[in-house]
N, C-alpha and C. Protein backbone atom coordinates (compact mmCIF):
# COMPACT_ATOMS: atom_id res chain seq x y z
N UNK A 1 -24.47 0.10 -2.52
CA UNK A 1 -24.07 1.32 -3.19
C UNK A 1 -23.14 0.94 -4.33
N UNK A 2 -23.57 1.19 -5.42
CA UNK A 2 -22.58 0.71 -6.36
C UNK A 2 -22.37 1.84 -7.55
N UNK A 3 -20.93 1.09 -8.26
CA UNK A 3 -20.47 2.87 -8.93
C UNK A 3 -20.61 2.45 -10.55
N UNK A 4 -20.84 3.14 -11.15
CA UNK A 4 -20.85 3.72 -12.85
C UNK A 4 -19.33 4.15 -12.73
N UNK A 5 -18.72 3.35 -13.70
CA UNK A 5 -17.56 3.66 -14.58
C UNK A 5 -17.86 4.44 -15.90
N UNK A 6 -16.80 5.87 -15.94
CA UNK A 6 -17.41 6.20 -17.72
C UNK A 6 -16.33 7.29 -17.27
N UNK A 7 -15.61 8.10 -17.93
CA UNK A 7 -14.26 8.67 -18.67
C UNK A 7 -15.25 10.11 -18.83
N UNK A 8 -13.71 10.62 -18.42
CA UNK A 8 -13.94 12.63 -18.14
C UNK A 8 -14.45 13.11 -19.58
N UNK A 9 -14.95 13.55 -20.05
CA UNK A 9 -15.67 14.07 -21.60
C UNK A 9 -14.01 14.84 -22.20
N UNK A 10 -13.28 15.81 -21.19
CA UNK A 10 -12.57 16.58 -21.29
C UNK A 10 -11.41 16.15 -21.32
N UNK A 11 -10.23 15.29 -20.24
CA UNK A 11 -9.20 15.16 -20.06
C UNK A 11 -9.06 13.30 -20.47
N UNK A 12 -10.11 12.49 -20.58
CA UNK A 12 -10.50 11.12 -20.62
C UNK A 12 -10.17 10.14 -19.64
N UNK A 13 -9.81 10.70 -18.14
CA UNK A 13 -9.58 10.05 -16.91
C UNK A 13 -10.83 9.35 -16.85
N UNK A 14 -10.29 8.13 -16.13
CA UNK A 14 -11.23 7.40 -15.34
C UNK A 14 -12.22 7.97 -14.41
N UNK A 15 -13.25 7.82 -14.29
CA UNK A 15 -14.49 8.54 -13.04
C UNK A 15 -15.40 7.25 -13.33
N UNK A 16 -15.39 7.43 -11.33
CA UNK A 16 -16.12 6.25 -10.67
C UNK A 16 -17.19 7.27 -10.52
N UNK A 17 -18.50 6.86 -10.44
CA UNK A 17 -19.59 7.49 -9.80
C UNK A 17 -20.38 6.82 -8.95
N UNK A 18 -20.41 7.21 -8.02
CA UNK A 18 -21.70 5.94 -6.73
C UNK A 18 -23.06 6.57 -7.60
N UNK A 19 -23.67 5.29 -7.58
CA UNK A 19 -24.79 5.22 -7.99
C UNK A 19 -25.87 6.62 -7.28
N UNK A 20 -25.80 6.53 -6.26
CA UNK A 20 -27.03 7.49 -6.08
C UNK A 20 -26.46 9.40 -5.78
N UNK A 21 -25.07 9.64 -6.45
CA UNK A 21 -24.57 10.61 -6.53
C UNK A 21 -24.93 11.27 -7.81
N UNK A 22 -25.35 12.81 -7.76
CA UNK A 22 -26.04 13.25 -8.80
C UNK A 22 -24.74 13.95 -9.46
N UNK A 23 -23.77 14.20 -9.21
CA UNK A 23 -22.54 14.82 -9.50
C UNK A 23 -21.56 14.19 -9.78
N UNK A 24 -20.23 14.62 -10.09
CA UNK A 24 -18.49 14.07 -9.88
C UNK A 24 -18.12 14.99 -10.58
N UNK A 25 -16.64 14.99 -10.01
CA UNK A 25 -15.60 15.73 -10.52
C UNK A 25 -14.55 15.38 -10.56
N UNK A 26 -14.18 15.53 -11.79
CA UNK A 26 -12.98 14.73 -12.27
C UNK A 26 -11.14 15.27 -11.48
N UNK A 27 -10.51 14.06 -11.52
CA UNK A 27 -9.38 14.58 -10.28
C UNK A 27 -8.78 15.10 -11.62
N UNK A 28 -8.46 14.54 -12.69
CA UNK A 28 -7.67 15.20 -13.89
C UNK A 28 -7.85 16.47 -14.02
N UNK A 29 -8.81 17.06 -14.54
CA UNK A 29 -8.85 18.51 -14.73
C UNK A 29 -9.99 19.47 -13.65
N UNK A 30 -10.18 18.73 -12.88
CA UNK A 30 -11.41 19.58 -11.60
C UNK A 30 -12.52 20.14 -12.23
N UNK A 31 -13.01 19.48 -13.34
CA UNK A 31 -14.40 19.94 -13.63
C UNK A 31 -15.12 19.19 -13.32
N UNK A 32 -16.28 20.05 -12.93
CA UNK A 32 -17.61 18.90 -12.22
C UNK A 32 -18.74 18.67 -13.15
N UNK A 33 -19.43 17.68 -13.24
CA UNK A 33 -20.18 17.45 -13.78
C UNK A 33 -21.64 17.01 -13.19
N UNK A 34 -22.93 17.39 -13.91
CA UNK A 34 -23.95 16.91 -13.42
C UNK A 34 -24.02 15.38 -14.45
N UNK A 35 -24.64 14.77 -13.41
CA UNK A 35 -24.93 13.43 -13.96
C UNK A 35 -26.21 13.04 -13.99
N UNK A 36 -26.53 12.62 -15.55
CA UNK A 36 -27.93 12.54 -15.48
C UNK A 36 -28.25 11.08 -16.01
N UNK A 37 -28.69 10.53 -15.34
CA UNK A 37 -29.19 8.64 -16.00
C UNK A 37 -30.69 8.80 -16.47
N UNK A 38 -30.88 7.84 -17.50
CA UNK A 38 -31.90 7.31 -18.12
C UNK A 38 -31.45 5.66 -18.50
N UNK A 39 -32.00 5.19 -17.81
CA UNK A 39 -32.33 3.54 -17.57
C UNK A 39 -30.62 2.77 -17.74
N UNK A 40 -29.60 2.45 -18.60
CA UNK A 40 -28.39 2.14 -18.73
C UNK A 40 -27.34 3.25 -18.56
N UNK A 41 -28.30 4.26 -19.59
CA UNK A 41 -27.04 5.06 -19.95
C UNK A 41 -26.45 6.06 -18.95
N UNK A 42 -25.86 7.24 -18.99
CA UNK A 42 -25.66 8.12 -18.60
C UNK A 42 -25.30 8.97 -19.29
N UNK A 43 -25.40 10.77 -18.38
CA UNK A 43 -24.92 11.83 -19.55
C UNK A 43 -24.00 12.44 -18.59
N UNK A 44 -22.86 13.29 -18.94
CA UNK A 44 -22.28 14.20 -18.28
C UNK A 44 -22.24 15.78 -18.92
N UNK A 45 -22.78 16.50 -17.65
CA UNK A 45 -23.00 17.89 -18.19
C UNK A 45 -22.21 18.83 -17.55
N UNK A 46 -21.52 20.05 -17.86
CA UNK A 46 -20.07 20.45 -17.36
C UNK A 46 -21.64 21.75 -16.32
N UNK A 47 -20.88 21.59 -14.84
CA UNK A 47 -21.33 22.28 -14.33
C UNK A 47 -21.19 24.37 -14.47
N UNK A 48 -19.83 24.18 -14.47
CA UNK A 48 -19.23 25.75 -14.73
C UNK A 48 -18.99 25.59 -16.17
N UNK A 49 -19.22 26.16 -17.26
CA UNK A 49 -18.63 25.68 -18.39
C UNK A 49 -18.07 26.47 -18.62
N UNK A 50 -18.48 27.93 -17.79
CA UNK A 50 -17.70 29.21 -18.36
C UNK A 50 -17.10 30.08 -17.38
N UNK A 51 -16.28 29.10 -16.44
CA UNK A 51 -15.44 29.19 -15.38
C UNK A 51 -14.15 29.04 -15.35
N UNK A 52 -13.33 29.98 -15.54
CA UNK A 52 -12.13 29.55 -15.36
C UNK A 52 -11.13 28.96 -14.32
N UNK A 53 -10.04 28.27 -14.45
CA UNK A 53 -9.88 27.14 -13.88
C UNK A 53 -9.32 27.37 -12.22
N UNK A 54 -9.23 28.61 -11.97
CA UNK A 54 -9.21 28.61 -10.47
C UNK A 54 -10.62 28.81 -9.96
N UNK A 55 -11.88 29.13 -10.57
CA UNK A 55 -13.30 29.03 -9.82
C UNK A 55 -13.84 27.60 -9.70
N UNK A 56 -12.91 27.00 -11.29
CA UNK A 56 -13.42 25.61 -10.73
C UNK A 56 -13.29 24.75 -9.79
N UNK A 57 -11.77 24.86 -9.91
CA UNK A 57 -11.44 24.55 -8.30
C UNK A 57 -11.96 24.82 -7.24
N UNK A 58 -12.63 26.05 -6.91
CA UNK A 58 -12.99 26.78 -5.71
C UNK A 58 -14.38 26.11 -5.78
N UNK A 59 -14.54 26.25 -7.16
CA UNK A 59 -16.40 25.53 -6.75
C UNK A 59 -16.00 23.83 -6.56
N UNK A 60 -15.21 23.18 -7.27
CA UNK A 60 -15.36 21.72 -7.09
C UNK A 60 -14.97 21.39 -5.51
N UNK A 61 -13.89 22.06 -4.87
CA UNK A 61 -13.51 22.48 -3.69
C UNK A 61 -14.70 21.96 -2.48
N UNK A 62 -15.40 23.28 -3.05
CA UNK A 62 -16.68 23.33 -2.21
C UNK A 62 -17.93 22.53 -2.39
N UNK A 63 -17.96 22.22 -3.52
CA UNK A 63 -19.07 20.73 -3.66
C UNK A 63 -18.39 19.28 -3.14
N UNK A 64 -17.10 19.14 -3.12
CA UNK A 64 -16.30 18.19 -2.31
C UNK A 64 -16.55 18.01 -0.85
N UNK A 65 -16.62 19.23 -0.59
CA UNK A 65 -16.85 19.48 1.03
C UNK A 65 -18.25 19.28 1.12
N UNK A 66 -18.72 19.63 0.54
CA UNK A 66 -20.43 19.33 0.61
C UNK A 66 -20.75 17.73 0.81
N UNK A 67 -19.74 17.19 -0.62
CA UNK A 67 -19.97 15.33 -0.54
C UNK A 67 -19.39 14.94 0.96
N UNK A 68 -18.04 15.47 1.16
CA UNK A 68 -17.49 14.70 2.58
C UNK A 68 -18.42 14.88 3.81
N UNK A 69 -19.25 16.14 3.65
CA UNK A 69 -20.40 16.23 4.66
C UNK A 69 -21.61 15.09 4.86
N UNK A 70 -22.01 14.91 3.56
CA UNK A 70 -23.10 14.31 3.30
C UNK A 70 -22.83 12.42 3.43
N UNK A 71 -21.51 12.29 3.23
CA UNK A 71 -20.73 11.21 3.32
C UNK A 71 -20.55 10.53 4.72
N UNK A 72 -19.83 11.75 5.44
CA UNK A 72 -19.86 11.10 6.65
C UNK A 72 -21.64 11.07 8.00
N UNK A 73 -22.32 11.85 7.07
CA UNK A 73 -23.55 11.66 8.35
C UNK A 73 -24.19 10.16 7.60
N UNK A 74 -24.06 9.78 6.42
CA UNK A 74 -24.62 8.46 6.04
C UNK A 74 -23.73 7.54 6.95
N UNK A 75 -22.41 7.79 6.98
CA UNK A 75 -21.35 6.37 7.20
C UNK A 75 -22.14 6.28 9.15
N UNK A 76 -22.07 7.54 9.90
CA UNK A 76 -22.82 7.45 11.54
C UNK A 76 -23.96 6.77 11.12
N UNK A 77 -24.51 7.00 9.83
CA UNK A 77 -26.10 6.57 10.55
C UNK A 77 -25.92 4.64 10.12
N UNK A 78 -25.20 4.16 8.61
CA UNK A 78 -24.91 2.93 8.43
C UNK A 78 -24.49 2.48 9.79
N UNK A 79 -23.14 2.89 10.93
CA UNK A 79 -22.67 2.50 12.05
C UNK A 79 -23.37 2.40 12.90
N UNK A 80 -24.78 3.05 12.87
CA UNK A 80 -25.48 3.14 14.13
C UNK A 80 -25.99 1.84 13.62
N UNK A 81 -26.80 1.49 12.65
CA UNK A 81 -27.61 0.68 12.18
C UNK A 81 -27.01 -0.74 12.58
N UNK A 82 -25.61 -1.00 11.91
CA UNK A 82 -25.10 -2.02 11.96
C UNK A 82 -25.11 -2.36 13.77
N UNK A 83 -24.63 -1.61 14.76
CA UNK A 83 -24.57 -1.75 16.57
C UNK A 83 -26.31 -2.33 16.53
N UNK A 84 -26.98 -1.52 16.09
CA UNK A 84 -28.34 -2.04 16.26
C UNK A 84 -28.52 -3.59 16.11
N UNK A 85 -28.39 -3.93 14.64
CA UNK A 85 -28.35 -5.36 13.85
C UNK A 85 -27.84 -6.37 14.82
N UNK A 86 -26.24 -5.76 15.03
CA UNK A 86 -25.73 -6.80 16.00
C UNK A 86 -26.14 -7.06 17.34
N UNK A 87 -26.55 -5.78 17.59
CA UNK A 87 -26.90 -5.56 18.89
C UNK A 87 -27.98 -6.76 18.99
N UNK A 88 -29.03 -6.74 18.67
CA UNK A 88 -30.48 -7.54 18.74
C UNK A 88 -30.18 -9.08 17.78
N UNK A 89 -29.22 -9.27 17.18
CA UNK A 89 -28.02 -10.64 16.74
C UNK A 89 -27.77 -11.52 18.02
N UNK A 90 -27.34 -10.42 18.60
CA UNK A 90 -26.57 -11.16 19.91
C UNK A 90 -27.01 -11.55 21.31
N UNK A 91 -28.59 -10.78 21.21
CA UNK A 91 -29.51 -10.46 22.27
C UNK A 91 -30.09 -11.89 22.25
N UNK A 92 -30.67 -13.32 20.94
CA UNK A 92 -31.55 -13.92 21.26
C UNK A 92 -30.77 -14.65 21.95
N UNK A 93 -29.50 -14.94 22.42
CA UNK A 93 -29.79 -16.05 23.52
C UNK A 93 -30.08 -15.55 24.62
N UNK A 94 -30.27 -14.54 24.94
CA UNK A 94 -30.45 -13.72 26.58
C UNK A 94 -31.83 -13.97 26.05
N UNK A 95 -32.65 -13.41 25.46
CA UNK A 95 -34.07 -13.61 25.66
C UNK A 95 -34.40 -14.72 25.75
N UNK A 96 -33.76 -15.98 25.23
CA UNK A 96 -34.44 -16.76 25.37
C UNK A 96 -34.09 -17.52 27.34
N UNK A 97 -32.90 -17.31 27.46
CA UNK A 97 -32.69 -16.92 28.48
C UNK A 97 -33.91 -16.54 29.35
N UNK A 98 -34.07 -15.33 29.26
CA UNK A 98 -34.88 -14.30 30.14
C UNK A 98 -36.58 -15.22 30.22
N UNK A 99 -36.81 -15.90 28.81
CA UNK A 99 -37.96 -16.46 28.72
C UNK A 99 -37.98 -17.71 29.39
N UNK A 100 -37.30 -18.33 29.26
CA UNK A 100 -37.46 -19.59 30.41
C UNK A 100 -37.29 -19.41 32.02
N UNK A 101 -36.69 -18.01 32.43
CA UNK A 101 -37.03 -17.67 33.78
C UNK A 101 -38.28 -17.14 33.75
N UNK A 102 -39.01 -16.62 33.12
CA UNK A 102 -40.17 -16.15 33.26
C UNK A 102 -41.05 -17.77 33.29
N UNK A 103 -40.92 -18.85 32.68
CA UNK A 103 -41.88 -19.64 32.82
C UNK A 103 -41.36 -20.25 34.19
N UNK A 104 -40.05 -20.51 34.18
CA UNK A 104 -40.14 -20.64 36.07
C UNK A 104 -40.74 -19.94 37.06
N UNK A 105 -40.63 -18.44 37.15
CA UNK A 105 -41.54 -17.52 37.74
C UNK A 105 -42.52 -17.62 37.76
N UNK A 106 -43.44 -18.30 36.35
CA UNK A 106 -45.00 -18.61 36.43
C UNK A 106 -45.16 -19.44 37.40
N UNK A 107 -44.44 -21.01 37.06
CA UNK A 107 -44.88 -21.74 37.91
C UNK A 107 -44.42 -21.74 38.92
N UNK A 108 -43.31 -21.10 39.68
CA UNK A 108 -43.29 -20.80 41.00
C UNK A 108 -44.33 -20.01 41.98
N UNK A 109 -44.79 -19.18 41.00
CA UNK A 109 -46.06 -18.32 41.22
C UNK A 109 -47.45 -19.04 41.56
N UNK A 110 -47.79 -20.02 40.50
CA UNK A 110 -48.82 -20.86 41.00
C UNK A 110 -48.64 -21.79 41.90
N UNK A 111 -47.37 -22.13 42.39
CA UNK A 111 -47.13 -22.91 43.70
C UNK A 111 -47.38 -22.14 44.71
N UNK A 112 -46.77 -20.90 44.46
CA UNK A 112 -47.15 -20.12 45.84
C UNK A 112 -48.50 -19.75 46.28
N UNK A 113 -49.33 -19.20 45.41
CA UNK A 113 -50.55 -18.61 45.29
C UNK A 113 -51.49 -20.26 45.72
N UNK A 114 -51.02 -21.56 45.64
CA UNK A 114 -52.16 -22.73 45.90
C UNK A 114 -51.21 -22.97 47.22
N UNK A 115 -50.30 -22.56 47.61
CA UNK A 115 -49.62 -22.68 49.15
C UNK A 115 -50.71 -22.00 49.87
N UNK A 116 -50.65 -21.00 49.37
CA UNK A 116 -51.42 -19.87 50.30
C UNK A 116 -53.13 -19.73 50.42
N UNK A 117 -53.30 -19.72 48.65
CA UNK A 117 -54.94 -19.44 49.10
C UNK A 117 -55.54 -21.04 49.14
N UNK A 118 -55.08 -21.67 48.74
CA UNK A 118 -56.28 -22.92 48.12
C UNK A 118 -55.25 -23.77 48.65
N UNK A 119 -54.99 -23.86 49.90
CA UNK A 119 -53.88 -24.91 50.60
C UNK A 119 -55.31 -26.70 50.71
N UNK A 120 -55.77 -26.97 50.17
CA UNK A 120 -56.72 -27.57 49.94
C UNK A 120 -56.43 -28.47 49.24
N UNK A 121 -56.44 -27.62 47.74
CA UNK A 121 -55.89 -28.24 46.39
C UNK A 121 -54.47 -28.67 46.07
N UNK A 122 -54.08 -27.86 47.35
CA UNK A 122 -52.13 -28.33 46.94
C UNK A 122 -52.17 -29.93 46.40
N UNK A 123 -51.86 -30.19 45.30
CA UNK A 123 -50.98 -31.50 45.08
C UNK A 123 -52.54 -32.03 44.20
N UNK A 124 -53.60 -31.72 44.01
CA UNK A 124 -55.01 -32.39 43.51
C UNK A 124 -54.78 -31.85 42.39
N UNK A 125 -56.38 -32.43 41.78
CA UNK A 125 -55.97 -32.37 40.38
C UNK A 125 -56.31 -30.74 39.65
N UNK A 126 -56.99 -29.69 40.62
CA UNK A 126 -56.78 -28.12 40.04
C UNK A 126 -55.46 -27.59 40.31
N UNK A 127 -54.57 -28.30 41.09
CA UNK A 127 -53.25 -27.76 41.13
C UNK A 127 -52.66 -28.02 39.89
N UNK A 128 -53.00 -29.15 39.57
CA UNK A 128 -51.86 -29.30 38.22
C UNK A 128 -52.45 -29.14 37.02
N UNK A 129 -53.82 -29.02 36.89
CA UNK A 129 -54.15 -28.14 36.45
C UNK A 129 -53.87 -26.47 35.66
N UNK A 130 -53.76 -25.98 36.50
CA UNK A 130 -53.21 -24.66 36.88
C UNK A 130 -51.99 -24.15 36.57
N UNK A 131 -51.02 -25.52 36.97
CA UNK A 131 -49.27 -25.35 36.64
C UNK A 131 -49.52 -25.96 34.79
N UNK A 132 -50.36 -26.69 34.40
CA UNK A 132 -50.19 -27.29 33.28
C UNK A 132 -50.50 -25.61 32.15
N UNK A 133 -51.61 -25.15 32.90
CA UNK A 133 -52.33 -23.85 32.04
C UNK A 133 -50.83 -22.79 32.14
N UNK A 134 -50.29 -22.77 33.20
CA UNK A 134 -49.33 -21.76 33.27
C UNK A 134 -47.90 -21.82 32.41
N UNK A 135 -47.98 -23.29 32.50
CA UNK A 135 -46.89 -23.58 31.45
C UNK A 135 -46.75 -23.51 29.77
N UNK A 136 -48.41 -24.25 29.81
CA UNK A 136 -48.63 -23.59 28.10
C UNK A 136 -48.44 -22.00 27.85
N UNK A 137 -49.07 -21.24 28.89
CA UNK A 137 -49.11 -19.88 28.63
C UNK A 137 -48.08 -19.08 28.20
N UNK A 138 -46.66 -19.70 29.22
CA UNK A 138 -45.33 -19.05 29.15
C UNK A 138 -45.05 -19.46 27.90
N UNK A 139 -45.03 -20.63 27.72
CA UNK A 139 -44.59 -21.91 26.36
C UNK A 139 -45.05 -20.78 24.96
N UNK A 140 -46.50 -20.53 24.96
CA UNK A 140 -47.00 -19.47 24.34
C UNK A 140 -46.10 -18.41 24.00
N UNK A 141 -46.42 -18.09 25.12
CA UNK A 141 -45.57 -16.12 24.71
C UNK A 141 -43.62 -16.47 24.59
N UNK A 142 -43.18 -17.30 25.23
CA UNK A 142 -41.79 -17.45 24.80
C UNK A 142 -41.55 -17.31 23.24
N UNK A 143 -42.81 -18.27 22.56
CA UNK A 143 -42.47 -19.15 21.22
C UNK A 143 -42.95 -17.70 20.03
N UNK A 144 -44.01 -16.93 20.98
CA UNK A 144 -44.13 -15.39 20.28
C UNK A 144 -42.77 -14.96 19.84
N UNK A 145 -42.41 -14.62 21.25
CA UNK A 145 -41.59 -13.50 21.27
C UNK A 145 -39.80 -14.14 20.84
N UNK A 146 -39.69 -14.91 21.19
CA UNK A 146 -38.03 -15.19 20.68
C UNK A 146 -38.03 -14.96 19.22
N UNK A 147 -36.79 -14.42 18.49
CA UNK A 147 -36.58 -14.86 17.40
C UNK A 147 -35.83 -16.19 17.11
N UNK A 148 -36.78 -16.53 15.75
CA UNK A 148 -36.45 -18.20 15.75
C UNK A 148 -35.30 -17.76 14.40
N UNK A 149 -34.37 -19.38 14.25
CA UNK A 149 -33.27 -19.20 13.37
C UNK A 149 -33.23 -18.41 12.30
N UNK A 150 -34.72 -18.31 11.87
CA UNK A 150 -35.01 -17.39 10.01
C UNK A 150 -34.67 -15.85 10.47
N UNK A 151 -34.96 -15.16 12.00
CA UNK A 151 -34.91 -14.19 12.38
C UNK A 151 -33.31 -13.95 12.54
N UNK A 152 -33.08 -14.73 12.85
CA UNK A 152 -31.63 -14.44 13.08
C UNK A 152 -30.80 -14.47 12.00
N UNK A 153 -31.09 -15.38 11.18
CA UNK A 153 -30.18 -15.20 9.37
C UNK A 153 -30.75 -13.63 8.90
N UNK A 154 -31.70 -13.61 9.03
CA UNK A 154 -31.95 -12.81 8.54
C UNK A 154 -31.63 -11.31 9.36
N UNK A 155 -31.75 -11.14 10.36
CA UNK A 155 -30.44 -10.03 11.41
C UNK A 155 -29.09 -10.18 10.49
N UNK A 156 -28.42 -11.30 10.79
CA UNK A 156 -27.35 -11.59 10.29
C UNK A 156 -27.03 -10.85 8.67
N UNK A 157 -28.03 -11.14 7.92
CA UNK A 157 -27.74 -10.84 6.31
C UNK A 157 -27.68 -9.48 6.39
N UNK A 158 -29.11 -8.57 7.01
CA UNK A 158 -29.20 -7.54 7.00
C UNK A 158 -27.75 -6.86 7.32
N UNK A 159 -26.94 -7.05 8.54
CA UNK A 159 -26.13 -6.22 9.28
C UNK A 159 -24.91 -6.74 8.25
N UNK A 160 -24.64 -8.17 7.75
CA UNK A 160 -23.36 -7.88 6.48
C UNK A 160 -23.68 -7.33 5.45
N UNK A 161 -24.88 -6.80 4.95
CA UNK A 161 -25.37 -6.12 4.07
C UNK A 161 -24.98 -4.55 4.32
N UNK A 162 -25.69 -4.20 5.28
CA UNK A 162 -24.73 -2.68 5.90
C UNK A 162 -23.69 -2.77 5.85
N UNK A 163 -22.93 -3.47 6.53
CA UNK A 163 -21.17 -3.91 6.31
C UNK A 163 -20.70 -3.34 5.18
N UNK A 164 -21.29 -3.99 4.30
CA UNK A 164 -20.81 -3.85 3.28
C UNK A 164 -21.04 -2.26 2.61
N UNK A 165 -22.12 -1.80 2.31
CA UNK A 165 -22.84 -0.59 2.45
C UNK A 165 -21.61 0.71 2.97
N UNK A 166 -21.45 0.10 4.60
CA UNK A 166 -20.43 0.94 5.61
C UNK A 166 -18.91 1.17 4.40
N UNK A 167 -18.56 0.06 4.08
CA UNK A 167 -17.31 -0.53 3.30
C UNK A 167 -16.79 0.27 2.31
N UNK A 168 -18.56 0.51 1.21
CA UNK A 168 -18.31 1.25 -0.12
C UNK A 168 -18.66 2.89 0.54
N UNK A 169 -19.06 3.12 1.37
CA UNK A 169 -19.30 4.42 1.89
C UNK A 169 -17.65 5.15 2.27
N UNK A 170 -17.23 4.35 3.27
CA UNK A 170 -15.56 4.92 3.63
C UNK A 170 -15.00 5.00 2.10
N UNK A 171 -14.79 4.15 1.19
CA UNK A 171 -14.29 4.06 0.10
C UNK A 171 -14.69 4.90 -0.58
N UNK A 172 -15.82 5.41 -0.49
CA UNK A 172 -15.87 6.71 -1.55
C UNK A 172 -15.84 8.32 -0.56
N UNK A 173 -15.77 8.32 0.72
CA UNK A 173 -15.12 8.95 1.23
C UNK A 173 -13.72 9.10 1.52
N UNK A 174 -13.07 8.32 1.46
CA UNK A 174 -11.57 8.08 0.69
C UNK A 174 -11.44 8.67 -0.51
N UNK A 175 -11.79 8.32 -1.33
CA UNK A 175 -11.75 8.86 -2.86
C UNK A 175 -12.03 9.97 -2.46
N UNK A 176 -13.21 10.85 -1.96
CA UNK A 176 -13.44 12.27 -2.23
C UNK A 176 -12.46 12.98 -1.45
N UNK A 177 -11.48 12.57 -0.07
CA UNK A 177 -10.52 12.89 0.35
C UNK A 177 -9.61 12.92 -0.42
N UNK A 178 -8.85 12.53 -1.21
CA UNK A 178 -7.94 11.93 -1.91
C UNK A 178 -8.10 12.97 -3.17
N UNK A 179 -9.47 13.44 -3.60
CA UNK A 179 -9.52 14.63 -4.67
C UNK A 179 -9.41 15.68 -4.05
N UNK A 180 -10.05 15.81 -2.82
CA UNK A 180 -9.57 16.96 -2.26
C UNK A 180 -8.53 17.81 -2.13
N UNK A 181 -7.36 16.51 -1.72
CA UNK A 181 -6.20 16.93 -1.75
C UNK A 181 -5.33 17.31 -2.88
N UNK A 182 -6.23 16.38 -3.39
CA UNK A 182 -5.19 16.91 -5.17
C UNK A 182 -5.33 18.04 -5.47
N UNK A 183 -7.00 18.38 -5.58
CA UNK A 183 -7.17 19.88 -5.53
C UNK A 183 -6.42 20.79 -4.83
N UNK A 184 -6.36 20.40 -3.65
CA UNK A 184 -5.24 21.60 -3.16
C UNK A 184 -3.50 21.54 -3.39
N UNK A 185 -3.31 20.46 -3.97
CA UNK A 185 -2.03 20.80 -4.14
C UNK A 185 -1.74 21.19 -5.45
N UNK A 186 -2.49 20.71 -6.54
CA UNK A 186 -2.73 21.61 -7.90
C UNK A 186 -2.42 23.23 -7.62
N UNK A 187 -3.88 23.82 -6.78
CA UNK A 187 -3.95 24.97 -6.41
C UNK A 187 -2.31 25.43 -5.82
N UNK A 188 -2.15 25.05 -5.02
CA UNK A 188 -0.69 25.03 -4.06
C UNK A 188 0.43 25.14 -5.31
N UNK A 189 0.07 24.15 -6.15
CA UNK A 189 1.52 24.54 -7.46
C UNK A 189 1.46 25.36 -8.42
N UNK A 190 -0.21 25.98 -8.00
CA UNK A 190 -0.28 27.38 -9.28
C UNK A 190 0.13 28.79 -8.42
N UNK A 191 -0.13 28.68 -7.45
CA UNK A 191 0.57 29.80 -7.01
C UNK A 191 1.63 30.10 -6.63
């Protein structure tokens, strides 16, 4: 998520804009603006133009509250994402874990099953046979199913990538807190 720097048309304050925000409003004078990009540039267009300065407030107010809404269900869903990332990060040594008891289970399985039915073959050459087939098989599906090191850098990148994502998200929910308040204490010193 990254922000466009560019100055209030009106008061010439600084305004950050996150990239995929179609709006801002400036903390200097509380006018909002639509923001419109074409490839580098940008435009700013005064939302109320013919609002005087307590509606603007009331409307920037309320499009604030709108962003802190829209702000915080992204930052749950980045947090969920990231538990996920790590979550399944931290999981391959248990699977692989879990996969080498399963190839013990195989071949404990074909010991038992030539104990029992084919007590004949115990120890000949379809017994080992059998344990040799069972071992490739597990060997097989282990080497499927684990994630190998590229899987895991790549878990890894993904979830500091959200991190980061999570990072500039609070930060511009900060900021829109932080106008909020100004707004109301502006308001608070006009009356």
């Amino acid at each position: 998520m990254s922000a466009i720097t560019t100055y209030c048309p009106l008061c010439q304050r600084a305004l950050e804009i996150p990239a995929e925000f179609d709006n801002v409003i400036c903390p200097g004078c509380a006018t909002a603006f639509w923001v419109r990009r074409h490839r580098e540039a940008i435009s700013l267009s005064e939302m109320w133009p013919d609002a005087d300065d307590s509606l603007r407030v009331r409307n920037a107010k309320a499009l604030i509250e709108a962003r802190l809404e829209e702000l915080g269900g992204k930052i749950e869903e980045v947090e969920d994402e990231i538990e996920v990332l790590r979550s399944r990060e931290q999981s391959a040594p248990l699977q692989k874990g879990c996969a080498f008891f399963g190839l013990f289970m195989a071949i404990i399985l074909v010991i038992v099953l030539f104990m029992l039915l084919a007590r004949g073959y115990f120890g000949g050459w379809l017994f080992f046979i059998a344990v040799a087939v069972a071992v490739l098989l597990s060997l097989f599906r282990i080497r499927r199913k684990l994630a190998g090191p590229r899987q895991i850098e790549g878990l890894k990148a993904d979830r500091l990538s959200a991190e980061q994502n999570l990072i500039q998200l609070r930060a511009e929910f900060d900021r829109s807190r932080q106008l909020q308040a100004a707004l109301g204490a502006d308001e608070d010193s006009a009356d």
